[in-house]
Protein backbone atom coordinates (compact mmCIF):
# COMPACT_ATOMS: atom_id res chain seq x y z
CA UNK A 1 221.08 14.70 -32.60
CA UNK A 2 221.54 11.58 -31.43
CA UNK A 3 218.43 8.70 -31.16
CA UNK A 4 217.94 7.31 -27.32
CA UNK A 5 219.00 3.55 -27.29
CA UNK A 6 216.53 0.96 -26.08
CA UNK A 7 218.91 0.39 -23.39
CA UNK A 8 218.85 4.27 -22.63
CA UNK A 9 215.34 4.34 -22.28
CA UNK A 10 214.84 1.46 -19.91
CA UNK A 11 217.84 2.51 -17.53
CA UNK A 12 215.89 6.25 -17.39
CA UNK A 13 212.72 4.62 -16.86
CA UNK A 14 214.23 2.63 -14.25
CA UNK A 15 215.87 5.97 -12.82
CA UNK A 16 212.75 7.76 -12.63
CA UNK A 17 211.05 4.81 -11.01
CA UNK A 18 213.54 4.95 -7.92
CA UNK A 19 212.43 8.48 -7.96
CA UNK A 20 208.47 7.92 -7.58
CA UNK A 21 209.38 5.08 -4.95
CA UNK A 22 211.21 6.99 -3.14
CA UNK A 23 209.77 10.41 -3.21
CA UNK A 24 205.83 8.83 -3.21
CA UNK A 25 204.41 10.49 0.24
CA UNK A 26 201.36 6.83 -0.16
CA UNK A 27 202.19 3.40 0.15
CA UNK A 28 203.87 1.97 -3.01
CA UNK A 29 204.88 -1.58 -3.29
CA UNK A 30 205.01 -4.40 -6.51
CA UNK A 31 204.06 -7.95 -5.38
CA UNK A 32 204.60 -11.36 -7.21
CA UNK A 33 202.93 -13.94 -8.18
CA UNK A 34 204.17 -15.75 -5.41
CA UNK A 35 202.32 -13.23 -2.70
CA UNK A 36 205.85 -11.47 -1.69
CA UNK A 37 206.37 -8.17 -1.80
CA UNK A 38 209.12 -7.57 -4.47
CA UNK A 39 209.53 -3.22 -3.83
CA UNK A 40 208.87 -0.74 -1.68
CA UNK A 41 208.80 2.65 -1.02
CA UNK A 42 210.26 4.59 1.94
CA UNK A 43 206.77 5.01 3.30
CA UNK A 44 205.98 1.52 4.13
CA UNK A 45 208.35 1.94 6.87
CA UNK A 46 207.27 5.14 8.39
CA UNK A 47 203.62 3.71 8.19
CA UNK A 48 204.45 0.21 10.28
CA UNK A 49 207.53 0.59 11.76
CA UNK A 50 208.85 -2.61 10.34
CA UNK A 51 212.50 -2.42 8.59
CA UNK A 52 212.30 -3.12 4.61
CA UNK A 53 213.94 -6.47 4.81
CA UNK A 54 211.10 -7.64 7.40
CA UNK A 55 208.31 -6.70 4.78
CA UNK A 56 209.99 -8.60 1.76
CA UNK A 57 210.88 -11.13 4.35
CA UNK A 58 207.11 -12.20 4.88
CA UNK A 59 204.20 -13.48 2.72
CA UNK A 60 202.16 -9.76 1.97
CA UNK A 61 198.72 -12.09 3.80
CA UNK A 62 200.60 -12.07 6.77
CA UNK A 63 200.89 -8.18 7.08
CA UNK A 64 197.08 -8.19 6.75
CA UNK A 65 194.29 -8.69 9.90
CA UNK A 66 193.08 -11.92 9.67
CA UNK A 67 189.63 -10.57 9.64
CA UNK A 68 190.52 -8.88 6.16
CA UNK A 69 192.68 -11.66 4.50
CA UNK A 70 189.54 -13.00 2.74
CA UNK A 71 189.05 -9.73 1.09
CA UNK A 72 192.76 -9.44 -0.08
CA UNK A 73 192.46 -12.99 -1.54
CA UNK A 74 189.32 -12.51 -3.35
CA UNK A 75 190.91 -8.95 -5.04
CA UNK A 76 193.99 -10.93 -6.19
CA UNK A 77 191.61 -13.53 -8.03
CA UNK A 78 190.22 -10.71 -9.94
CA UNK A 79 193.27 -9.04 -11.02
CA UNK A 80 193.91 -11.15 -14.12
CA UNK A 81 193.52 -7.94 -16.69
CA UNK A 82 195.07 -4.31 -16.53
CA UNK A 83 191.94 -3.17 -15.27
CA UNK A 84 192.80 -1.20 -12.28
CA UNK A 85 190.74 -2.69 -9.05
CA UNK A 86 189.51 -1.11 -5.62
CA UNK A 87 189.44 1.13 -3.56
CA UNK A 88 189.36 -1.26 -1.19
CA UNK A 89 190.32 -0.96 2.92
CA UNK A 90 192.30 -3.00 4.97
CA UNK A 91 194.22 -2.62 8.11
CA UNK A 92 197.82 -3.64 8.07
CA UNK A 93 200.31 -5.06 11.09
CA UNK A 94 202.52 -2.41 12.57
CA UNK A 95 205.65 -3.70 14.59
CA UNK A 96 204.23 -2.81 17.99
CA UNK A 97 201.46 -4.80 17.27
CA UNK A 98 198.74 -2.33 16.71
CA UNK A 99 197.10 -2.20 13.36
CA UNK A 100 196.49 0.72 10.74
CA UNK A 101 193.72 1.20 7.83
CA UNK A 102 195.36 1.56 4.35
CA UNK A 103 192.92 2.48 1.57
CA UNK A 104 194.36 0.96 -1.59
CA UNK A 105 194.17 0.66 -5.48
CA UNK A 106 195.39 -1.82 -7.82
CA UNK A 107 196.60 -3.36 -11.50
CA UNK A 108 197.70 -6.23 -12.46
CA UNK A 109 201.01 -6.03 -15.06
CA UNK A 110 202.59 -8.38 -16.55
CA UNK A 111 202.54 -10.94 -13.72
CA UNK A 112 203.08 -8.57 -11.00
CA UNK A 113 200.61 -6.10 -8.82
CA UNK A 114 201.59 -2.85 -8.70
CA UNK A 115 199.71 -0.80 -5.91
CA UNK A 116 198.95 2.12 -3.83
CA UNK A 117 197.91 1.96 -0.37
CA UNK A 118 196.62 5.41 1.61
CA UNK A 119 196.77 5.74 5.21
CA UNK A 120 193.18 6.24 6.20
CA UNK A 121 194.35 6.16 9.77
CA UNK A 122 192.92 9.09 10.95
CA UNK A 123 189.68 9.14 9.08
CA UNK A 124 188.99 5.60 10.29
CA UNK A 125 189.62 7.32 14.40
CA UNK A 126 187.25 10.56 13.03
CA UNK A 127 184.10 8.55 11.47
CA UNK A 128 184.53 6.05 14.58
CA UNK A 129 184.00 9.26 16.47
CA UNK A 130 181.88 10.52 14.72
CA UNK A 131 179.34 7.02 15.03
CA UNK A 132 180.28 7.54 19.00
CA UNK A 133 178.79 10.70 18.81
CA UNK A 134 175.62 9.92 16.85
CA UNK A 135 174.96 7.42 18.91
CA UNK A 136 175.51 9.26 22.48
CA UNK A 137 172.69 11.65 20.43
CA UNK A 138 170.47 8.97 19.70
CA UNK A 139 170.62 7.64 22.98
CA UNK A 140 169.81 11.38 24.42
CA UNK A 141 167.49 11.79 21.84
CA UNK A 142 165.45 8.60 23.18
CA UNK A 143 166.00 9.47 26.60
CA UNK A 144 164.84 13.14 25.93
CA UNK A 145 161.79 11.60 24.49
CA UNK A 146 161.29 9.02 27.14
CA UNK A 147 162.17 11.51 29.88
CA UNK A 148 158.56 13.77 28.10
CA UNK A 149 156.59 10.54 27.64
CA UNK A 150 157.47 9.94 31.51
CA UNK A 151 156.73 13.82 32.73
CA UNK A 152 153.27 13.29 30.47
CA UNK A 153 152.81 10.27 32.34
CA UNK A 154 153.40 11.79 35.77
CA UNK A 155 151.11 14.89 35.28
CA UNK A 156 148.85 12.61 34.51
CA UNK A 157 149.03 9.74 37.30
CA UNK A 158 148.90 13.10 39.45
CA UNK A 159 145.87 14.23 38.14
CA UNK A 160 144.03 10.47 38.47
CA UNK A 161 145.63 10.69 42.28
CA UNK A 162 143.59 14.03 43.05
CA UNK A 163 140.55 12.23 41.45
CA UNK A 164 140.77 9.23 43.07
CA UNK A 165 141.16 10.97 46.54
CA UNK A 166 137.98 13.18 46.22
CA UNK A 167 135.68 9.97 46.64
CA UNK A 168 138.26 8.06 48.70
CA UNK A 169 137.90 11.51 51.17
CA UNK A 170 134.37 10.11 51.28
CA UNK A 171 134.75 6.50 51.60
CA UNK A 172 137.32 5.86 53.79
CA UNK A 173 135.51 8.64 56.27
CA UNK A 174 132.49 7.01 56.15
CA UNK A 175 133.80 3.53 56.46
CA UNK A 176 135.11 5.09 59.59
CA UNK A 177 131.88 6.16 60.90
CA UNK A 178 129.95 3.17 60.09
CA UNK A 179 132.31 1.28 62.47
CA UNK A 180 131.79 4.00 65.24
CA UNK A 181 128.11 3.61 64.85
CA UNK A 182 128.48 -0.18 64.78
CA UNK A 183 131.15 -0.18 68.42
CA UNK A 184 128.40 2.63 69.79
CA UNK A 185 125.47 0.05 69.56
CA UNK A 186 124.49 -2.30 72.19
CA UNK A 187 124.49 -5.53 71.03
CA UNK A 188 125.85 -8.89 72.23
CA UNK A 189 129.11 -9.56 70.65
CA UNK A 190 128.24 -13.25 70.50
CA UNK A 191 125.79 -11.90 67.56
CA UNK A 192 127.09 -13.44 64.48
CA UNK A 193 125.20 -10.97 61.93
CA UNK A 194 126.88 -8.13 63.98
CA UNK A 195 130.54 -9.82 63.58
CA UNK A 196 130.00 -10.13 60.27
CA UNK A 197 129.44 -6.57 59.66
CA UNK A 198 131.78 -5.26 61.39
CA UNK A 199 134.30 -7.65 59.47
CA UNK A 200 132.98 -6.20 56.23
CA UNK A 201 133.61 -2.30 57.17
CA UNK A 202 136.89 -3.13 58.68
CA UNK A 203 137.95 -5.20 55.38
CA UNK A 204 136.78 -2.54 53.63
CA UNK A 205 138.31 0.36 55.42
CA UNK A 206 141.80 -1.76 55.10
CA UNK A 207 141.39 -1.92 51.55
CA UNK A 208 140.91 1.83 51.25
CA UNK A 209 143.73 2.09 52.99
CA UNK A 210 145.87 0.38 50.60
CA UNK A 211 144.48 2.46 48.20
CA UNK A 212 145.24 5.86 50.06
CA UNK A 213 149.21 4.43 50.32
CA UNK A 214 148.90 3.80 46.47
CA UNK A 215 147.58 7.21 45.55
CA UNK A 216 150.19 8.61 47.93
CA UNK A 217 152.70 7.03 46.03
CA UNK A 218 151.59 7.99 42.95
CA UNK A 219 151.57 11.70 43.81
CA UNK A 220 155.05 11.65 45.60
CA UNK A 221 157.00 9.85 42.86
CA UNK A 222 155.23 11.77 39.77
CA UNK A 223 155.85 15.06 41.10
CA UNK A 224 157.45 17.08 37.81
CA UNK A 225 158.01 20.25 39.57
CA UNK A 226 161.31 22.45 40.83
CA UNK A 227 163.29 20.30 43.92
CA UNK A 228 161.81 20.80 47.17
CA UNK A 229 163.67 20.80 50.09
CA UNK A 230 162.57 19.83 53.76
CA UNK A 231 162.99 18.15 56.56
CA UNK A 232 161.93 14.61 56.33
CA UNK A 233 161.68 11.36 57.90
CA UNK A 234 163.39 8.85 55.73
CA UNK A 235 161.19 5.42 57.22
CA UNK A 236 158.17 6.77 55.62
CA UNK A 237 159.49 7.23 52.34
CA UNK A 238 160.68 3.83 52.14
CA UNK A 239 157.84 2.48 53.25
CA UNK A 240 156.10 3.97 50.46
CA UNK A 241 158.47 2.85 47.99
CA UNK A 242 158.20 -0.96 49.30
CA UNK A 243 154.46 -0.32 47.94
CA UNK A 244 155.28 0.96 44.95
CA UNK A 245 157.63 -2.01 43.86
CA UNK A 246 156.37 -4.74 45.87
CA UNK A 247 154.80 -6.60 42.56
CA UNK A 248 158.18 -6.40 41.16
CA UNK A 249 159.84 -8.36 44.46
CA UNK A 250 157.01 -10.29 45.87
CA UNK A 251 157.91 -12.93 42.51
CA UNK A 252 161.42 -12.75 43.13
CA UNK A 253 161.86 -12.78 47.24
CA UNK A 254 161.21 -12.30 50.66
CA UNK A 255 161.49 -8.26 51.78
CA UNK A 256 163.39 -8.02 55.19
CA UNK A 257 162.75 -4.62 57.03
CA UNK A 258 166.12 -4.40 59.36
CA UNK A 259 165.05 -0.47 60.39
CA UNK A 260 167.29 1.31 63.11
CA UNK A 261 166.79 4.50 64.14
CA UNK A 262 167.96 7.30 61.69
CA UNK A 263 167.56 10.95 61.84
CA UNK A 264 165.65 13.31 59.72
CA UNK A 265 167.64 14.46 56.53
CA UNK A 266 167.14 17.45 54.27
CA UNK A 267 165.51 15.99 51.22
CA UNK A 268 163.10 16.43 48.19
CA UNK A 269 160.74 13.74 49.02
CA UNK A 270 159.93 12.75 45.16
CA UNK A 271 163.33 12.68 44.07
CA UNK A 272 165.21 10.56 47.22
CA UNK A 273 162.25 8.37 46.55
CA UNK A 274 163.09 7.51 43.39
CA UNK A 275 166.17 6.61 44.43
CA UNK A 276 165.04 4.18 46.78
CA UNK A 277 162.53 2.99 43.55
CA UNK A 278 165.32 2.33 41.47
CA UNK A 279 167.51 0.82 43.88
CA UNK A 280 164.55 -1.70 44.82
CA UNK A 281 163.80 -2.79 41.52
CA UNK A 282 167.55 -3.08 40.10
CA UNK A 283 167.79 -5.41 43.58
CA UNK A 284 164.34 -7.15 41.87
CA UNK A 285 165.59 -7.62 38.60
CA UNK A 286 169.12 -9.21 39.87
CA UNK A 287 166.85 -12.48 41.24
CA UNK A 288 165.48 -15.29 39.46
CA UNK A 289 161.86 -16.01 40.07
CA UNK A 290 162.63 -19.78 40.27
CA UNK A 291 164.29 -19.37 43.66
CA UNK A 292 162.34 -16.56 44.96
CA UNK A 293 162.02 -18.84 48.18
CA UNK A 294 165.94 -18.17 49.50
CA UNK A 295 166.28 -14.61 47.44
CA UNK A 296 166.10 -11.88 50.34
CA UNK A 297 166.20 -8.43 49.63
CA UNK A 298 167.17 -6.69 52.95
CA UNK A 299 166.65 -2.80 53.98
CA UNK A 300 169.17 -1.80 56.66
CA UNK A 301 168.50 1.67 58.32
CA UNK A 302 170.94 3.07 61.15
CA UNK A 303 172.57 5.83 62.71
CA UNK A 304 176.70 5.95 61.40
CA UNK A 305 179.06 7.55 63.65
CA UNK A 306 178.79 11.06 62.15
CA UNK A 307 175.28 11.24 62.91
CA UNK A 308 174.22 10.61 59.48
CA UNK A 309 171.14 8.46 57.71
CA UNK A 310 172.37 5.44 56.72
CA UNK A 311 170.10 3.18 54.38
CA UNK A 312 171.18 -0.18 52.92
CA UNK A 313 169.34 -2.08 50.12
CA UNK A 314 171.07 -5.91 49.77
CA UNK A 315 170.24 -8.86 47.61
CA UNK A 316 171.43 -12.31 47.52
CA UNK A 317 171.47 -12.00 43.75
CA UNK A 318 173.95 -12.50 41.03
CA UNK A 319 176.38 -9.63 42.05
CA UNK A 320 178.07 -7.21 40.14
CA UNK A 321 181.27 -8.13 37.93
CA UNK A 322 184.09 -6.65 39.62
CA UNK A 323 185.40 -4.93 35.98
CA UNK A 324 181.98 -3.18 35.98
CA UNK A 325 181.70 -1.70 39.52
CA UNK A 326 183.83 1.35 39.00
CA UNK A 327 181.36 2.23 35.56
CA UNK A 328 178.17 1.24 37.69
CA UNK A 329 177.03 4.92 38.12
CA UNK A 330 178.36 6.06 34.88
CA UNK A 331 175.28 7.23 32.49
CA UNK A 332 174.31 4.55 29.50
CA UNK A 333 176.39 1.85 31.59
CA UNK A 334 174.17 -1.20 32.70
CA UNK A 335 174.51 -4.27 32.79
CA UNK A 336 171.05 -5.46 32.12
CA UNK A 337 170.00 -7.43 29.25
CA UNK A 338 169.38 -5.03 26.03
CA UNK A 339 165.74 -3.59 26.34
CA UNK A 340 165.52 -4.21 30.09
CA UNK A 341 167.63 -0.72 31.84
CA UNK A 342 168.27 2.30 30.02
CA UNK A 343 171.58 2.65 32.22
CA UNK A 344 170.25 5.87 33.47
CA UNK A 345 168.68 4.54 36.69
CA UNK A 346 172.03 4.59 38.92
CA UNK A 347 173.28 7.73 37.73
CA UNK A 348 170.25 9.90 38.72
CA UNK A 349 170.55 8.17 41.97
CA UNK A 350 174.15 8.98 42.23
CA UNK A 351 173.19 12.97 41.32
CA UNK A 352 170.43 13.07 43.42
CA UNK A 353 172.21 11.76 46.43
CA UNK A 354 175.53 14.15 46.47
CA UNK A 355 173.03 16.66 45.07
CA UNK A 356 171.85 16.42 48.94
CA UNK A 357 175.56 16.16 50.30
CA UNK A 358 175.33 12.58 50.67
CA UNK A 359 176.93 9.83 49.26
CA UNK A 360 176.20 6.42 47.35
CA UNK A 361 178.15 3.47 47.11
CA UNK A 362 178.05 -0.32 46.31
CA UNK A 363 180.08 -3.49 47.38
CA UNK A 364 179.10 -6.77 45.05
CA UNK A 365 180.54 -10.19 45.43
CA UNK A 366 179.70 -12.21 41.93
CA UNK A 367 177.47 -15.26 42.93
CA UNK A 368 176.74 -13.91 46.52
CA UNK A 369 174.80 -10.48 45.82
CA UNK A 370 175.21 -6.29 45.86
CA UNK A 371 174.78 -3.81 48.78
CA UNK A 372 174.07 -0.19 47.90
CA UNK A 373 174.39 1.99 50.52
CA UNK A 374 173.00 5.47 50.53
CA UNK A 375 174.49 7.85 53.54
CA UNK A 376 172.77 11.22 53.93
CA UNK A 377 173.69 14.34 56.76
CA UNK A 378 171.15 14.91 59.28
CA UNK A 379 168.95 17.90 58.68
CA UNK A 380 169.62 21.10 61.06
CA UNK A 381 168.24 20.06 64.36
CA UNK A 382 167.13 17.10 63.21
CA UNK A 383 166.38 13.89 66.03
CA UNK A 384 166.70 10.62 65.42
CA UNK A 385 162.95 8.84 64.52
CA UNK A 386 161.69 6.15 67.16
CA UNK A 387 158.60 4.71 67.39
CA UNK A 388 155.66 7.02 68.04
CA UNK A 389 153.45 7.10 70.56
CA UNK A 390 149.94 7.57 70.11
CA UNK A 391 148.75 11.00 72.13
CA UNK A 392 145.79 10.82 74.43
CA UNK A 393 142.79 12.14 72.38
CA UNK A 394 141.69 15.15 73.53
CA UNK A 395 137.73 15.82 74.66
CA UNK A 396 135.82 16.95 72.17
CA UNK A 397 134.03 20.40 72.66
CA UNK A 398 130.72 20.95 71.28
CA UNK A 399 131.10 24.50 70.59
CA UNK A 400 132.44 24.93 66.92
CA UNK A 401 130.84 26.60 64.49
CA UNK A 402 132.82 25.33 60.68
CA UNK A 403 132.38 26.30 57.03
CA UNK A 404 132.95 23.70 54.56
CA UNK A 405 134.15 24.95 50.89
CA UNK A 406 134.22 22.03 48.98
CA UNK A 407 133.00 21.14 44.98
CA UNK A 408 132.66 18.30 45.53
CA UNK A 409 129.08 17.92 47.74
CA UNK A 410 129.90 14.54 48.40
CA UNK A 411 133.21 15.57 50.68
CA UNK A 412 131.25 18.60 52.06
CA UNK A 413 128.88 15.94 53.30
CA UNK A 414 130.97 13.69 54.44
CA UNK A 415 132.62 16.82 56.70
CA UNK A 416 129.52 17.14 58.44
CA UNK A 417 128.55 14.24 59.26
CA UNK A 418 131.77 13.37 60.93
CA UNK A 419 131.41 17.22 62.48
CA UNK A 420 127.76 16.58 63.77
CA UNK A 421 128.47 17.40 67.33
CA UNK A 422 129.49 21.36 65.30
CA UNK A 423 127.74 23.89 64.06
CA UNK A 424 128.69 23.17 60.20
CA UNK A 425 127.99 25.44 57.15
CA UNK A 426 128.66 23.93 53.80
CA UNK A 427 129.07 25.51 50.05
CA UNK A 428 130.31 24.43 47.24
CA UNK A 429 131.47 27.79 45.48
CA UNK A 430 134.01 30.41 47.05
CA UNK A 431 130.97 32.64 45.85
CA UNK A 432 128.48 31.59 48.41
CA UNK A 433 131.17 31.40 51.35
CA UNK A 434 132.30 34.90 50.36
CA UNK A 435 128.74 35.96 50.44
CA UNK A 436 127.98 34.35 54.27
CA UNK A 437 131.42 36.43 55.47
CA UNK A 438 129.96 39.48 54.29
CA UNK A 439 126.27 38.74 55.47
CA UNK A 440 128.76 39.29 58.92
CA UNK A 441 128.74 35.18 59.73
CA UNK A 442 131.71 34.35 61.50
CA UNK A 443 133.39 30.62 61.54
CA UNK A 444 135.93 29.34 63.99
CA UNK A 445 137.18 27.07 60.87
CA UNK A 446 137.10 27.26 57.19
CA UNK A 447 138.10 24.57 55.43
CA UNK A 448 138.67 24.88 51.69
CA UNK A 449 139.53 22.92 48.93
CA UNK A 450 142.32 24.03 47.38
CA UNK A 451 141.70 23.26 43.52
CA UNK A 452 137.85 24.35 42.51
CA UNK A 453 136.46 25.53 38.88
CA UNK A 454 135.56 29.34 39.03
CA UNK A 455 137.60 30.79 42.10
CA UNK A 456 140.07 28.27 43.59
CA UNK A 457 141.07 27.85 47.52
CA UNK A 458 144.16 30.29 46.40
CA UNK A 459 141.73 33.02 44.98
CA UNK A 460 139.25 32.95 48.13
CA UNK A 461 142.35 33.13 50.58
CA UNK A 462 142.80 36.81 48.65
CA UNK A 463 139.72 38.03 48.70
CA UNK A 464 139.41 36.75 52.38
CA UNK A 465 142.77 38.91 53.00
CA UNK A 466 141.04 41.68 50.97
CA UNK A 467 137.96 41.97 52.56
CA UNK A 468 138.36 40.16 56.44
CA UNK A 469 142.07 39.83 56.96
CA UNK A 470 141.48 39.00 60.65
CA UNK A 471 139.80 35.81 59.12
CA UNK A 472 142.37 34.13 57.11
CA UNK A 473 144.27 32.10 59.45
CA UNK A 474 141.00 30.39 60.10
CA UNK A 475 141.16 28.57 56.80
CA UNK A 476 142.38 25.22 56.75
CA UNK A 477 143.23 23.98 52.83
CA UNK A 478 142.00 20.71 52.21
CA UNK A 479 143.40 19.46 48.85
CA UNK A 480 143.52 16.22 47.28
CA UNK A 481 146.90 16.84 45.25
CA UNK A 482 147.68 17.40 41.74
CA UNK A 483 149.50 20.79 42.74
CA UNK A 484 150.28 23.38 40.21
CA UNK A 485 154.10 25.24 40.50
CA UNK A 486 151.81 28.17 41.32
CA UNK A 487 149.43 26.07 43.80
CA UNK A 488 152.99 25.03 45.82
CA UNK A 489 154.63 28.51 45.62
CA UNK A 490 151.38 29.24 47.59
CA UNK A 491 151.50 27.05 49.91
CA UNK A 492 155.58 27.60 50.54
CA UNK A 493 154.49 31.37 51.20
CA UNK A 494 151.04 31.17 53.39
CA UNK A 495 151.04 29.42 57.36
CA UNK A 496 147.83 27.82 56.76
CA UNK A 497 147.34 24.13 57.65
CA UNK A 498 147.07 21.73 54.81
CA UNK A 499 144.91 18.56 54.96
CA UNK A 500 145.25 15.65 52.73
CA UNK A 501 142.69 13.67 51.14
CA UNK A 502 141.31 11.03 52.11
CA UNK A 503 141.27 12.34 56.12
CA UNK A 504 140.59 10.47 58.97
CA UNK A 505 137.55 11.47 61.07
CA UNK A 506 139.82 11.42 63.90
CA UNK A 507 142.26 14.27 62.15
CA UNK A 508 139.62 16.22 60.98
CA UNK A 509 137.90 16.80 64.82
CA UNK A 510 141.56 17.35 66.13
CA UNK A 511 142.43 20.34 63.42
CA UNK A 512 138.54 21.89 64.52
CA UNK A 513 139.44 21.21 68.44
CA UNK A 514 142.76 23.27 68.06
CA UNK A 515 141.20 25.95 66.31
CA UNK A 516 138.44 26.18 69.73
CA UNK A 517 141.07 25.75 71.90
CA UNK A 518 142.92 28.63 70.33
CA UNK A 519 139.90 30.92 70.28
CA UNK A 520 138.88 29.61 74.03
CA UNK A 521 142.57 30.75 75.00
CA UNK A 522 142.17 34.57 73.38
């Protein structure tokens, strides 16, 4: 048997390293000293798309990203033993000029690096994914927990709004009276004293005023509960939202109300209002304070050809790059500073305007300002909104007889005194008003509160149905908000009239006059 020569043995270990080369499915390669590659498998090829001559051709660094070259450099200084080095991750130049992630291992031989680089390629597109995706879910999961702390927060601004109007029912009525009393008095207008008071209970009955739009707002815009549907006239609402965000613009500019007339649209009040809230404080936040003396924000309302709402919120602010207006109503997209917009503002006014069949749009010049425009069909029927004209008040009959249901015996009090010229009952439990219906006392109005401890307005409609239902469209609910789902599925299902708190003397003698007229007419 013969022995294997030395020469043999290298030519068959040079054989069988052609072989690995070229049948290795990774990325093979020896490099010198001098940085070059000196071999190659087949792979290298497929992997980058450059020929084999243009890899030896080049320095290995310049294959590399430059981001990564200090990396490469660093691993080369270490291999000065056998000791195999990495895995270490790099991204290498393809020929069309893209990159790709190699994952790679090394040893240093006898003045040459031998190594094996992985295409990690795909992995490096699935993990990037995968962060993508975490981070979609972390944003959710913030919103999801901002969206509770914000429902939490609106239950409870609604439930402060029904307890601020129970004693504003009370003020603002008798701030009301005291000026009657005070114009019903014969005194000499040149009386100082007198002036001065009735300065005092008309500053006073302003500021309650404010306070009523404020509570408004508050239950409007933290309403939690199913959409809501109706006919509604836009000016209103906007007004309303002015109030709400006019801290946020009175710093920043001048408010211009440019109001045309526009025609009643098919709405949920609380949700088109907060897209006029967002789209006046995204026009706030896109002017500097230090020239809030020629920043305008501008509210166009008009009529468009098709008969539709048309309502227009401008500012002379920054403007909108142009690369960012086709992403403006995307969800997460803003281009606030970090911690300022949650990028969700624009997109729930973009659902909850084609959500009504309308649309949303936005022109921005950089440097000159941004116009959103929101266009919304007319309701069925509905008439364009001018200016109304006060009605002639109508004499006042003293001939009523009213029951007041109230809790609160501060409102019930209020009620009569501004009902003096009537014949007024009041109670504050549906007990004791159920009791005077069936001692056989008979009311031509019964107002009730609507939310009471024990039997509510709801309850004592049913038993009034039960027991006298030729009596129950004589009850008037008076409420002061903070509806329950079942309190407005109520409400949705019964005709009775509904009014507010705080009331005006003035409304409350008009809803008793139409109920005498009505009986006067049977």
């Amino acid at each position: 048997m013969t022995t294997p020569s030395s020469e043999d043995e290298d030519a068959l270990a040079s054989s069988t390293a052609d072989d690995f080369f070229e049948l290795s499915i990774d990325n093979v390669c020896i490099a010198g000293v001098d940085g070059f590659f000196k071999r190659l498998s087949p792979s290298w090829t497929t992997s980058l798309g450059w020929s084999r001559e243009e890899l030896l051709a080049k320095p290995v660094l310049e294959f590399v990203h430059a981001d990564d070259r200090k990396g490469v450099i660093e691993a080369r200084t270490r291999l000065h033993s056998a000791t195999p080095m990495g895995p270490l991750t790099n991204r290498y130049l393809c020929k069309d000029g893209g990159y790709r992630w190699f994952e790679w291992r090394s040893v240093s031989h006898r003045g040459q690096v031998y190594a094996v680089a992985r295409d990690v390629m795909e992995q490096k597109l699935a993990d990037e994914r995968l962060r993508e995706s975490q981070c979609v879910q972390e944003k959710l999961q913030r919103q999801l927990m901002f969206a509770d702390r914000m429902a939490s927060v609106g239950t409870l601004a609604a439930g402060v709004a029904h307890e601020i109007n129970n004693p504003l029912a009370y003020v603002t009525a008798n701030l009301s009276l005291i000026l009657e009393e005070l114009a019903g008095f014969d005194t000499p207008h040149a009386s100082k004293p007198w002036a001065a008071l009735v300065e005092m209970a008309s500053e006073a009955q302003a500021g309650a005023e404010r306070i009523r739009k404020i509570v408004r707002g508050l239950q409007t815009f933290s309403r939690a509960e199913e959409e809501r549907r109706r006919a509604i006239d836009v000016l209103p609402l906007i007004e309303m939202s002015i109030d709400m965000t006019f801290n946020e613009i009175r710093p920043r500019a001048r408010l211009v109300r440019d109001f045309g007339p526009i025609p009643l649209v098919e709405a949920d009040e609380a949700r088109l209002g907060q897209v006029f809230l967002n789209l006046l404080i995204n026009a706030a936040q896109a002017l500097s304070e230090a020239m809030a003396d020629s920043n305008e924000i501008r509210i166009v309302t008009a009529t468009d050809a098709q008969g539709r709402a048309v309502i227009e919120v401008r500012d002379t602010g920054s403007g909108i790059p142009a690369a960012s207006l086709d992403r403006i109503f995307d969800p997460f997209f803003t281009t606030k500073p970090v911690g300022i917009g949650t990028g969700l503002g624009l997109s729930i006014c973009h659902s909850v305007v084609t959500g009504m069949d309308g649309e949303i749009t936005v022109s921005s010049v950089e440097g000159e300002g941004t116009t959103f425009r929101v266009v919304l069909p007319p309701a069925a029927g509905a008439i364009q909104i001018e200016a109304a004209i006060p009605a002639a008040p109508t004499p006042e009959l003293v001939c009523a007889s009213v029951l007041v249901l109230d809790d609160e015996p501060t409102v019930a009090s209020v009620m009569r005194r501004v009902l003096r010229s009537h014949e007024v009952v009041a109670v504050t439990t549906a007990r004791e008003a159920l009791d005077l219906l069936d001692a056989g006392t008979r009311f031509h109005v019964i107002f009730s509160d609507l939310m009471m401890p024990e039997m509510s307005g709801m309850e004592f409609h049913g038993e009034v149905a039960r027991r006298f239902p030729e009596l129950t469209g004589s009850i008037v609910f008076v409420t002061g908000g903070a509806f329950t789902p079942a309190a407005h599925e109520f409400l949705d299902r019964v005709p009775n009239e509904v009014l507010e708190k705080p009331f005006s003397p003035t409304t409350l003698r008009e809803v008793v006059q139409r109920f005498v007229d009505g009986a006067a007419s049977h």
